[in-house]
N, C-alpha and C. Protein backbone atom coordinates (compact mmCIF):
# COMPACT_ATOMS: atom_id res chain seq x y z
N UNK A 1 0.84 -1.18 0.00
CA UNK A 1 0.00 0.00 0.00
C UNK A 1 0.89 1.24 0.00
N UNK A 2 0.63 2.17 -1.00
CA UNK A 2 1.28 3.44 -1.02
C UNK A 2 0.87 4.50 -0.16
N UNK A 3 1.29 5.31 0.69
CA UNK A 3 1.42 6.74 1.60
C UNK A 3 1.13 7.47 0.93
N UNK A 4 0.42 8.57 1.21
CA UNK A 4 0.45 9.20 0.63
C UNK A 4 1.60 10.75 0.95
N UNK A 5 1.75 11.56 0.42
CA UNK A 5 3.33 12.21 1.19
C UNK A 5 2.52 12.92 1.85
N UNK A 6 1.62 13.01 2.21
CA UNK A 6 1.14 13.93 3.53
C UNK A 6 0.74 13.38 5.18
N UNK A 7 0.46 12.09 4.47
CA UNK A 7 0.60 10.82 5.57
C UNK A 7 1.47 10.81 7.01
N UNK A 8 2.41 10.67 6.59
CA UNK A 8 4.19 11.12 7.15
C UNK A 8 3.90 12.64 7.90
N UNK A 9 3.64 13.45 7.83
CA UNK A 9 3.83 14.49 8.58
C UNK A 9 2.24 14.81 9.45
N UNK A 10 1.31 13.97 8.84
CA UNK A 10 0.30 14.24 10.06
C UNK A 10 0.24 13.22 11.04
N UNK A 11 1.03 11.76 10.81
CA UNK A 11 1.21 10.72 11.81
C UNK A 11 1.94 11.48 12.65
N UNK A 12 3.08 12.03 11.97
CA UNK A 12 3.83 12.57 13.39
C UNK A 12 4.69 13.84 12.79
N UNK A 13 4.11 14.89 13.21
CA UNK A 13 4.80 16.12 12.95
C UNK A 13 5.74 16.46 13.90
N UNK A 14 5.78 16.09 15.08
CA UNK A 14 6.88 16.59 15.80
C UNK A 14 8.09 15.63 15.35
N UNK A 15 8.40 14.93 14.73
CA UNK A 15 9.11 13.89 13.93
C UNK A 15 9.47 15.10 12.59
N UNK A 16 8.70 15.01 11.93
CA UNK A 16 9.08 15.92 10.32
C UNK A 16 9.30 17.09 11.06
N UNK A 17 8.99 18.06 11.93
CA UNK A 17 9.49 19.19 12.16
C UNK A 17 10.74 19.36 13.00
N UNK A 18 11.10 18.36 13.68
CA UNK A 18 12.76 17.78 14.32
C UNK A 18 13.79 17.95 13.07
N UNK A 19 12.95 16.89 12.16
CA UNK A 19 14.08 16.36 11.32
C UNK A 19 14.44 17.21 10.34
N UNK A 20 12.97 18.01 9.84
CA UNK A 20 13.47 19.15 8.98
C UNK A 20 14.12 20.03 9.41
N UNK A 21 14.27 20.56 10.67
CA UNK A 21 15.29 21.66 11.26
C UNK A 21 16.73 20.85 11.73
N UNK A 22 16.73 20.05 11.94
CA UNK A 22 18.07 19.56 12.02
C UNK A 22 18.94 19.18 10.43
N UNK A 23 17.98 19.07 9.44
CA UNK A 23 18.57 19.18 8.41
C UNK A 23 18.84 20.38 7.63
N UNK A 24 18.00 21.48 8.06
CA UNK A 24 18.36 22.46 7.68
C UNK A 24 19.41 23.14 8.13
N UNK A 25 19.20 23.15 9.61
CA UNK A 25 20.22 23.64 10.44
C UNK A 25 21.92 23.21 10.05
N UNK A 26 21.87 21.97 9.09
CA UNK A 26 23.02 21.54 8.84
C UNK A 26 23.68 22.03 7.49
N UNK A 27 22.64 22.39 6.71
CA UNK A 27 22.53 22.95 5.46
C UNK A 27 23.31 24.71 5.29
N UNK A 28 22.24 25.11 6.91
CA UNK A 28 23.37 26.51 7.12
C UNK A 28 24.59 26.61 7.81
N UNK A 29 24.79 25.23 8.38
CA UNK A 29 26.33 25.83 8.85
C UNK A 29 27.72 24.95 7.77
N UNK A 30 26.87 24.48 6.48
CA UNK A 30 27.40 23.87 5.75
C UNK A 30 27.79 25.51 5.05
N UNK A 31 26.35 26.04 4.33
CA UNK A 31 26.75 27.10 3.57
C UNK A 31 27.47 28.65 4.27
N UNK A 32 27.47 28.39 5.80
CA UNK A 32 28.94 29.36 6.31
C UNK A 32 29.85 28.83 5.96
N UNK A 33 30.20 27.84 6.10
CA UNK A 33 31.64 26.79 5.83
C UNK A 33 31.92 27.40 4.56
N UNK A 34 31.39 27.24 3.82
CA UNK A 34 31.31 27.30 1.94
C UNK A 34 31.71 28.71 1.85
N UNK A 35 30.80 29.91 3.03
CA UNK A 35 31.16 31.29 2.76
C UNK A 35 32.60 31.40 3.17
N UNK A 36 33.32 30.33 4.25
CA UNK A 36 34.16 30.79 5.11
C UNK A 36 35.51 30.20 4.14
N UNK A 37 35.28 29.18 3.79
CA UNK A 37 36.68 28.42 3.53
C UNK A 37 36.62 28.44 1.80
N UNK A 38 35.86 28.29 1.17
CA UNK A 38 35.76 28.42 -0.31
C UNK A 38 35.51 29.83 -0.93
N UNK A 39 34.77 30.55 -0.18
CA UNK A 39 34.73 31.92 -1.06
C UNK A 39 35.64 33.25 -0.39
N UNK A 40 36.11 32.46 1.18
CA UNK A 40 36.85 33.06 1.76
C UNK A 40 36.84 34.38 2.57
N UNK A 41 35.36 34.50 3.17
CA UNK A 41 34.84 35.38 3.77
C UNK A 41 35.50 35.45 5.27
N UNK A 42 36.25 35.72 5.87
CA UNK A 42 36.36 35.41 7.02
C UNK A 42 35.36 35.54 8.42
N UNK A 43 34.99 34.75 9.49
CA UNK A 43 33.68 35.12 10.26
C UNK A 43 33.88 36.57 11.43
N UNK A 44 33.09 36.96 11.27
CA UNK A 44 33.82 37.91 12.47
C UNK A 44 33.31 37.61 14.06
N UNK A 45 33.72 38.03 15.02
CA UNK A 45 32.98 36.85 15.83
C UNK A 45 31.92 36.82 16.44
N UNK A 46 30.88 37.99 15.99
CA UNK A 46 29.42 37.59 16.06
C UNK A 46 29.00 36.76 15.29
N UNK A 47 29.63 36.70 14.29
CA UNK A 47 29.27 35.40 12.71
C UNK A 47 29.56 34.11 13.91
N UNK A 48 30.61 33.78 14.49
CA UNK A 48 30.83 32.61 15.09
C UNK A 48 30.06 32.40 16.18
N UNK A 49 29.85 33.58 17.23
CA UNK A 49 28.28 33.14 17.94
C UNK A 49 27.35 32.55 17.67
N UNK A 50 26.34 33.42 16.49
CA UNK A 50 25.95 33.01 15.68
C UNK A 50 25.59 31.23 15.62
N UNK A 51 26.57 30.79 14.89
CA UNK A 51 26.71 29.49 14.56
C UNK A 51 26.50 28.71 15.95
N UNK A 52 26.60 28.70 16.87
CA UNK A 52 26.55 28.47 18.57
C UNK A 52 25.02 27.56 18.59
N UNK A 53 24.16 28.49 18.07
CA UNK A 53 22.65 28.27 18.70
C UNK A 53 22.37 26.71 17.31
N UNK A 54 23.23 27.13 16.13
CA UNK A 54 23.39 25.38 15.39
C UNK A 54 23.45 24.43 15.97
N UNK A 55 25.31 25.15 16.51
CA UNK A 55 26.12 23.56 16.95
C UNK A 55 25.29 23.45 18.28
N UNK A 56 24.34 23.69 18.99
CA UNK A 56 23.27 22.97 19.92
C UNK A 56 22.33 22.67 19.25
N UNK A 57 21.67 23.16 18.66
CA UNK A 57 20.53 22.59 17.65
C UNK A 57 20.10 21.58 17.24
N UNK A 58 21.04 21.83 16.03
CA UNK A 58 21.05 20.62 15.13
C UNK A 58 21.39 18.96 16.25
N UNK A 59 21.85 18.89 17.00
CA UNK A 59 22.12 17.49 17.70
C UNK A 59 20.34 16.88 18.81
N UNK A 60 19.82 18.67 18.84
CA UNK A 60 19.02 18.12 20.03
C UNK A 60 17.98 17.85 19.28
N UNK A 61 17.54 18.71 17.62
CA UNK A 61 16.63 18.24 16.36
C UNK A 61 16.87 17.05 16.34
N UNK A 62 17.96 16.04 15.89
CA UNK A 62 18.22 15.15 15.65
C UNK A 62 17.50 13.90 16.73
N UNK A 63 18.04 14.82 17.99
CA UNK A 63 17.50 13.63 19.11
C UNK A 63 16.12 13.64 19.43
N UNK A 64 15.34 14.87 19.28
CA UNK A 64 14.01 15.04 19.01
C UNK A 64 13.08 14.53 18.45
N UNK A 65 13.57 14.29 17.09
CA UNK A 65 13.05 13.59 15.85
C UNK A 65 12.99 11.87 16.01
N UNK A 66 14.29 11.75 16.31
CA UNK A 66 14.20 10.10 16.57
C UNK A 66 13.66 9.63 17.87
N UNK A 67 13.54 10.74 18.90
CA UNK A 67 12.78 10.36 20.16
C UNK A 67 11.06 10.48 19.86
N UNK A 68 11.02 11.43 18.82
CA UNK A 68 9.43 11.36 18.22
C UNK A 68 8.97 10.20 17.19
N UNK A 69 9.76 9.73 16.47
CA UNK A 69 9.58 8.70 15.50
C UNK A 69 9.49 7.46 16.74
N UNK A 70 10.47 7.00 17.57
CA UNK A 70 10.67 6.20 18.25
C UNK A 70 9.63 5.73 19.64
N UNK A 71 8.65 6.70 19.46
CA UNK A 71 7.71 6.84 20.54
C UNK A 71 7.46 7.07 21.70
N UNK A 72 9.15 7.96 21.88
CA UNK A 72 9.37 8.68 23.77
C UNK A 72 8.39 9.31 23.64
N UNK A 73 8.02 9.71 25.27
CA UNK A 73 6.81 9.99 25.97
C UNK A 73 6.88 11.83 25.33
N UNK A 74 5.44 11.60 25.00
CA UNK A 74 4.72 12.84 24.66
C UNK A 74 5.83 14.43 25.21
N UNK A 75 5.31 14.29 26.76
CA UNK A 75 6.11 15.50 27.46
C UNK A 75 7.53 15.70 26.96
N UNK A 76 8.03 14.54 26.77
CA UNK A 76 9.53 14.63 26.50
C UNK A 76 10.04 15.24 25.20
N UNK A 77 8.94 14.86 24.04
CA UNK A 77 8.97 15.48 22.70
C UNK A 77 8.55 16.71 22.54
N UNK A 78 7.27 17.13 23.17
CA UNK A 78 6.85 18.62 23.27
C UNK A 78 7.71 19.51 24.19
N UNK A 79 8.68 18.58 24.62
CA UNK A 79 9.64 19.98 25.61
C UNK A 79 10.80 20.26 24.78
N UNK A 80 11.07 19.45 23.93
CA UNK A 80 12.58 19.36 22.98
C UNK A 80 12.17 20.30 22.26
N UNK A 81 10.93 20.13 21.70
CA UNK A 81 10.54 21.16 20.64
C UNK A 81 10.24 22.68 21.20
N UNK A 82 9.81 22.81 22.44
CA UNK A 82 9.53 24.40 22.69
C UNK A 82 11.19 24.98 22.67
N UNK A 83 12.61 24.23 23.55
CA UNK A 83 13.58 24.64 23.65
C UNK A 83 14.17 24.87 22.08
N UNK A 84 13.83 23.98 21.11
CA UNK A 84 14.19 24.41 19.63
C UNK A 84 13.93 25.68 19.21
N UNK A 85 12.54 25.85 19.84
CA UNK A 85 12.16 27.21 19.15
C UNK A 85 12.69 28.30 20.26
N UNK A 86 13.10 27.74 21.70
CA UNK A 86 13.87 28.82 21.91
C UNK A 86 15.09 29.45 21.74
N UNK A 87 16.19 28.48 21.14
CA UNK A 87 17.50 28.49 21.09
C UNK A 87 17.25 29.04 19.49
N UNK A 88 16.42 28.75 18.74
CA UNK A 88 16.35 29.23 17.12
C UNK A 88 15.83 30.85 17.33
N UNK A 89 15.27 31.29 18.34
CA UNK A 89 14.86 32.80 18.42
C UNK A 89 15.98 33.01 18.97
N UNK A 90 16.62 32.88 19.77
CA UNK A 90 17.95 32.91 20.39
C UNK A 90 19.03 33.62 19.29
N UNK A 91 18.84 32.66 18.65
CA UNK A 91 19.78 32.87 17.41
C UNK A 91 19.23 34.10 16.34
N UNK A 92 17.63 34.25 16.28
CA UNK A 92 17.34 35.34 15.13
C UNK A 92 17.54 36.80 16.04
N UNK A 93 17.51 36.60 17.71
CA UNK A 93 17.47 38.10 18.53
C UNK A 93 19.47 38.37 17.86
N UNK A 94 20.17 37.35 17.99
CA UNK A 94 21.45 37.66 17.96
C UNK A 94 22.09 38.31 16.35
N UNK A 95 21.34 37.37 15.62
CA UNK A 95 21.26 37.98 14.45
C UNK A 95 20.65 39.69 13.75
N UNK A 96 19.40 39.57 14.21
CA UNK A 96 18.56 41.35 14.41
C UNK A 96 19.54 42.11 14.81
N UNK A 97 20.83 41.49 15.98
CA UNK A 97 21.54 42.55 16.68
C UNK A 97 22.55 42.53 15.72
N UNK A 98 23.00 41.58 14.94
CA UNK A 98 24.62 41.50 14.61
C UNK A 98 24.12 42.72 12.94
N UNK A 99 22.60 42.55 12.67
CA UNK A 99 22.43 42.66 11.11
C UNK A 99 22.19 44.71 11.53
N UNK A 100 21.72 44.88 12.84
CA UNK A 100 21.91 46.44 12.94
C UNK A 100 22.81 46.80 13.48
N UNK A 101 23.98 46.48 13.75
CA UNK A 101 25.74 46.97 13.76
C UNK A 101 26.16 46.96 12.54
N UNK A 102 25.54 45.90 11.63
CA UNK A 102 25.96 46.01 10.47
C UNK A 102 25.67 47.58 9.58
N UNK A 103 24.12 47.58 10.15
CA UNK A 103 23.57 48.66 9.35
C UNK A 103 23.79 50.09 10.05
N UNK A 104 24.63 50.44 11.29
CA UNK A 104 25.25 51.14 12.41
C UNK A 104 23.86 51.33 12.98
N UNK A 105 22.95 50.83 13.18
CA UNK A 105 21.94 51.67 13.91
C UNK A 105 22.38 51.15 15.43
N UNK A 106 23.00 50.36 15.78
CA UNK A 106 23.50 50.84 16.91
C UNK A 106 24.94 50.20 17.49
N UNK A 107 25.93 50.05 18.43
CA UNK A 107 27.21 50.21 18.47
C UNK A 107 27.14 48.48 18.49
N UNK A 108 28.42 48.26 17.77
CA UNK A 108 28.60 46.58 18.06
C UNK A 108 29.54 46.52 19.46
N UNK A 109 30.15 45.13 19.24
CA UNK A 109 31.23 44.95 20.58
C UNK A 109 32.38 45.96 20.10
N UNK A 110 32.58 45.57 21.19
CA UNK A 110 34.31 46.76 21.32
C UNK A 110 35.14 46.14 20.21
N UNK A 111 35.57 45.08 20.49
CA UNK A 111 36.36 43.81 19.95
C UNK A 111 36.40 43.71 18.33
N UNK A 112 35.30 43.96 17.56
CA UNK A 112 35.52 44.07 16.48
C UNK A 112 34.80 45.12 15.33
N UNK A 113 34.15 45.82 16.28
CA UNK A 113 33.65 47.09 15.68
C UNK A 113 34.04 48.17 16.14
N UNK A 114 33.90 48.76 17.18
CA UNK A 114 35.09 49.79 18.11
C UNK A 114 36.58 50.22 17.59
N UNK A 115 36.45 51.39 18.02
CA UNK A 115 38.42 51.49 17.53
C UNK A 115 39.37 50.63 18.29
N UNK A 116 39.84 50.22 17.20
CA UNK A 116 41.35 49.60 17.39
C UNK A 116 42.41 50.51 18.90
N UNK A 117 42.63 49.42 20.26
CA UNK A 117 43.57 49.97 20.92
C UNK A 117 44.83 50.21 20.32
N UNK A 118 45.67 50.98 20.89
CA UNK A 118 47.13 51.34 20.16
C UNK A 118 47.66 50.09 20.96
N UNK A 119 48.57 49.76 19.68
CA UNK A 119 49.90 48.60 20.03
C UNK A 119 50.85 48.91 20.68
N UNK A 120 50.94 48.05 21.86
CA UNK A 120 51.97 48.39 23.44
C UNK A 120 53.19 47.38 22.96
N UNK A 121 54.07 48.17 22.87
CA UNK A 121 55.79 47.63 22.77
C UNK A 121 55.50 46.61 21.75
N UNK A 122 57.01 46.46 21.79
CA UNK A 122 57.50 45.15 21.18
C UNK A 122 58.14 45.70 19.53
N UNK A 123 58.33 45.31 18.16
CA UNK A 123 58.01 45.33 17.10
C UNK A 123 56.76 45.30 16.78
N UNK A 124 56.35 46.99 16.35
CA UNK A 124 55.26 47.09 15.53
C UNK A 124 54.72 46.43 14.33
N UNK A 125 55.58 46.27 13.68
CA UNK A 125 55.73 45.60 12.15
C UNK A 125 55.57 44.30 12.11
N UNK A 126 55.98 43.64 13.49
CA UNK A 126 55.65 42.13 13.55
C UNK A 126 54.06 41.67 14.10
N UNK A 127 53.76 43.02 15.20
CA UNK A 127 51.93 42.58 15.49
C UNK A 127 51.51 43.42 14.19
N UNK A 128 51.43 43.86 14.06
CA UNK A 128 50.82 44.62 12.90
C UNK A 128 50.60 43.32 11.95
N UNK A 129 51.64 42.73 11.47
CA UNK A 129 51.46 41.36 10.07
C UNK A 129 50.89 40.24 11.09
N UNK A 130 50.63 39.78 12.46
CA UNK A 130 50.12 39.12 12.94
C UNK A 130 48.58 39.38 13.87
N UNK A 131 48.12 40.60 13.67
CA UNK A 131 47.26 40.77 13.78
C UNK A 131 45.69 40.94 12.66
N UNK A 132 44.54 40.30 12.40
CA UNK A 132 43.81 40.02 11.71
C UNK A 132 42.47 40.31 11.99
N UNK A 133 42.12 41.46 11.85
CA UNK A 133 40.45 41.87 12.61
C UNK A 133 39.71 41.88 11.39
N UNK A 134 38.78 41.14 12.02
CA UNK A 134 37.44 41.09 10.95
C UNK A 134 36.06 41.59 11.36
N UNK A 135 35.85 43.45 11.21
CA UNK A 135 35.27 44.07 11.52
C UNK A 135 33.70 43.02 11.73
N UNK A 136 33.12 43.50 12.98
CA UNK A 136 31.15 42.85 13.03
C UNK A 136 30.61 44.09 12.10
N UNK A 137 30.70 45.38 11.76
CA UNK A 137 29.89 46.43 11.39
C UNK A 137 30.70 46.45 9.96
N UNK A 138 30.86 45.81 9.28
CA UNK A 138 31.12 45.67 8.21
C UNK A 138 30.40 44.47 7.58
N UNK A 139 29.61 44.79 6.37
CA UNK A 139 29.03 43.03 5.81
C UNK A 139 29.76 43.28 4.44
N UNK A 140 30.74 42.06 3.97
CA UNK A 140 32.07 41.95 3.42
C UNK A 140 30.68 40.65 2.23
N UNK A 141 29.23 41.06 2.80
CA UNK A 141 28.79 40.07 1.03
C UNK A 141 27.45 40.40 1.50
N UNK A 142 26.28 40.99 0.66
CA UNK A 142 25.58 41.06 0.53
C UNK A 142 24.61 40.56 -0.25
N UNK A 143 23.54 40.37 -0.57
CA UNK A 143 22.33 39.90 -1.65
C UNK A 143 21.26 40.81 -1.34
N UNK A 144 20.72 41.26 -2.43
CA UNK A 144 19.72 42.08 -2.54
C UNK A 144 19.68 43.10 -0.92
N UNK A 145 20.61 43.74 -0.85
CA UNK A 145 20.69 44.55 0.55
C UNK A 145 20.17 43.99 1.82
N UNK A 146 20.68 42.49 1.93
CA UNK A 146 20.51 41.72 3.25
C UNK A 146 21.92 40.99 3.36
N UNK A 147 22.64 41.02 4.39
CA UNK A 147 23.90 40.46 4.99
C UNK A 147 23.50 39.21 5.17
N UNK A 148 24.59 38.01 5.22
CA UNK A 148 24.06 36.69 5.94
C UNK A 148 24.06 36.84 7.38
N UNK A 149 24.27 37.78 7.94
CA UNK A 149 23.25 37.80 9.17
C UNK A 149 22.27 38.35 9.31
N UNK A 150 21.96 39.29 8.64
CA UNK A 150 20.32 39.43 8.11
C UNK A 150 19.69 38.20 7.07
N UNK A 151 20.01 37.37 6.37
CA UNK A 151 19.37 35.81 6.21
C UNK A 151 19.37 35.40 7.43
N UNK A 152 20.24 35.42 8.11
CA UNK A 152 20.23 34.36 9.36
C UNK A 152 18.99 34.07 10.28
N UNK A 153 18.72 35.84 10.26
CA UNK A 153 17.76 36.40 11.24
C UNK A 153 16.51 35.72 10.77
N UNK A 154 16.18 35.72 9.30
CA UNK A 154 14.86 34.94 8.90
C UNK A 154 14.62 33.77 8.57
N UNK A 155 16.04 33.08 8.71
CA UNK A 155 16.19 31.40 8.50
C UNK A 155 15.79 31.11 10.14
N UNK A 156 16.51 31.45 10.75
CA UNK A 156 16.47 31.24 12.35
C UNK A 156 14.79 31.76 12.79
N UNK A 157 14.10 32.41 12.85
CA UNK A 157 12.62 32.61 12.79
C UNK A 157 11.83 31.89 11.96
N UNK A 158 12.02 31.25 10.83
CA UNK A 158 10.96 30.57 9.93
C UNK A 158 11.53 28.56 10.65
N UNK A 159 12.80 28.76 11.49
CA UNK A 159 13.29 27.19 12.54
C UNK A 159 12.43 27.42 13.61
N UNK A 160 12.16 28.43 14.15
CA UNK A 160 11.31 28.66 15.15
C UNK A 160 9.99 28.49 15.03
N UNK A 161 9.81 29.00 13.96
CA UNK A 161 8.18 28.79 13.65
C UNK A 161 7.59 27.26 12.86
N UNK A 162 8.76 26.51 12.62
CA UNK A 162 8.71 25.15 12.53
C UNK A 162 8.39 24.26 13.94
N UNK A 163 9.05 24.66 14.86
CA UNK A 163 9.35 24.20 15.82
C UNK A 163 8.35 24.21 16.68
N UNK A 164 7.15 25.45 16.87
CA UNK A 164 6.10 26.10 16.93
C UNK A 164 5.31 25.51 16.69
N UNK A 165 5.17 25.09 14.92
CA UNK A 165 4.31 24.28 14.18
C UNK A 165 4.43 22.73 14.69
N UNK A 166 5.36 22.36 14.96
CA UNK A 166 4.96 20.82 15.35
C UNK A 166 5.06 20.40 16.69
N UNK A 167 5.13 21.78 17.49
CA UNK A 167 4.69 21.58 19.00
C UNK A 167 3.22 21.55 18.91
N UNK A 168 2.41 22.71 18.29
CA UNK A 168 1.52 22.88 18.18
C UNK A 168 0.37 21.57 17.50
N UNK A 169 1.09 20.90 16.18
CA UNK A 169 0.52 20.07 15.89
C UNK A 169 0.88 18.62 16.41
N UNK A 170 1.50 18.51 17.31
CA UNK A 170 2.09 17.07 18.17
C UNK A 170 0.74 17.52 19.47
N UNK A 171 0.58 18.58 19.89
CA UNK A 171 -0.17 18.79 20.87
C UNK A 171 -1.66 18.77 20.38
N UNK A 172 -2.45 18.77 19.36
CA UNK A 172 -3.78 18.83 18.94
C UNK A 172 -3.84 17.53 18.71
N UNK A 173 -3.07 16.40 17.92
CA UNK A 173 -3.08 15.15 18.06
C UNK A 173 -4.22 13.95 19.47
N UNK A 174 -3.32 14.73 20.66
CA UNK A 174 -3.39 14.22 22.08
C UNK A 174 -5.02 14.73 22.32
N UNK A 175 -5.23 15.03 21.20
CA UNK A 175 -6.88 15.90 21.77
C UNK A 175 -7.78 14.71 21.23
C-alpha cells in the first residue's frame, strides 16, 4: 500500500518538524563553511556566535526527531521542541543585533567594531602582520541589501516557527 506524502507528517509532525530543522540547520552551517573556507569570507565573531545556537541545535533536532519517531513519551517530545524554538529565536534576537551593527543603527562589541587599541611595545611591524580583525559592522557580502546575518535572522525565525508548528501540531493530536 502506497502513503500518501502527507501521511508522514500528520502521523507525526513533531518527527518531520525535528528532522526538517536539524537538516536544515546543517545545510546553514554547511553554507557558512562554503562562505568561510571556499569563497573566503572570514567570520567575524558575532558570525561565530551566531553558529553556537546550530552547533546545539542541530544534535538536540536530531534527538528530538528520533525520540518522536521512536515513541518517547509525549512530554519529553513537546519539551525538545519548545527549547528548539527557543535556542532558534535565540539565534534570530542575535542575528537582528549582529544585522543592525551592520547597518550602524546601533554600536557593536568593542572587539571588532570599536576602535582599534594602540599597540603596546615590542616590534610594531611584527603585530601589525600578525594581527587580523574582521570588523562585526562591516558586511564583506551582501544579496539584494541583506547580509548573511540578516538571512540568518529569517532562517532562524521561519526554525522557530517550525518548531512552533509541530509543537503545536504534536499537541492537537493528544486531543
Amino acid at each position: 500500500m502506497l502513503l500518501r506524502p502527507e501521511a508522514p507528517v500528520r502521523a507525526n509532525p513533531a518527527a518531520v518538524a525535528a528532522l526538517g530543522m536539524g537538516l536544515a540547520g546543517i545545510a546553514v552551517i554547511l553554507g557558512a563553511l562554503f562562505f568561510q573556507y571556499v569563497l573566503g569570507y572570514a567570520p567575524c565573531p558575532l558570525c561565530l556566535e551566531q553558529r553556537l545556537f546550530y552547533y546545539v541545535a542541530i544534535p538536540l533536532a536530531l534527538i528530538v526527531a528520533g525520540a518522536a519517531y521512536f515513541g518517547a513519551p509525549r512530554p519529553l517530545v513537546l519539551t525538545g521542541l519548545a527549547i528548539l524554538a527557543l535556542i532558534f529565536l535565540g539565534g534570530a534576537a542575535l542575528a537582528a543585533y549582529h544585522a543592525g551593527v551592520e547597518w550602524k543603527w546601533w554600536p557593536g562589541p568593542r572587539d571588532c567594531s570599536g576602535p582599534l587599541n594602540p599597540l603596546g611595545g615590542g616590534n610594531l611591524l611584527e603585530q601589525l602582520q600578525s594581527v587580523r580583525v574582521v570588523r562585526c559592522d562591516e558586511a564583506p557580502w551582501t544579496l539584494l541589501g541583506l547580509s548573511l546575518a540578516g538571512y540568518n535572522f529569517f532562517i532562524s525565525l521561519a526554525l522557530a516557527g517550525v518548531a512552533l508548528w509541530g509543537l503545536t501540531a504534536q499537541r492537537r493530536q493528544a486531543v
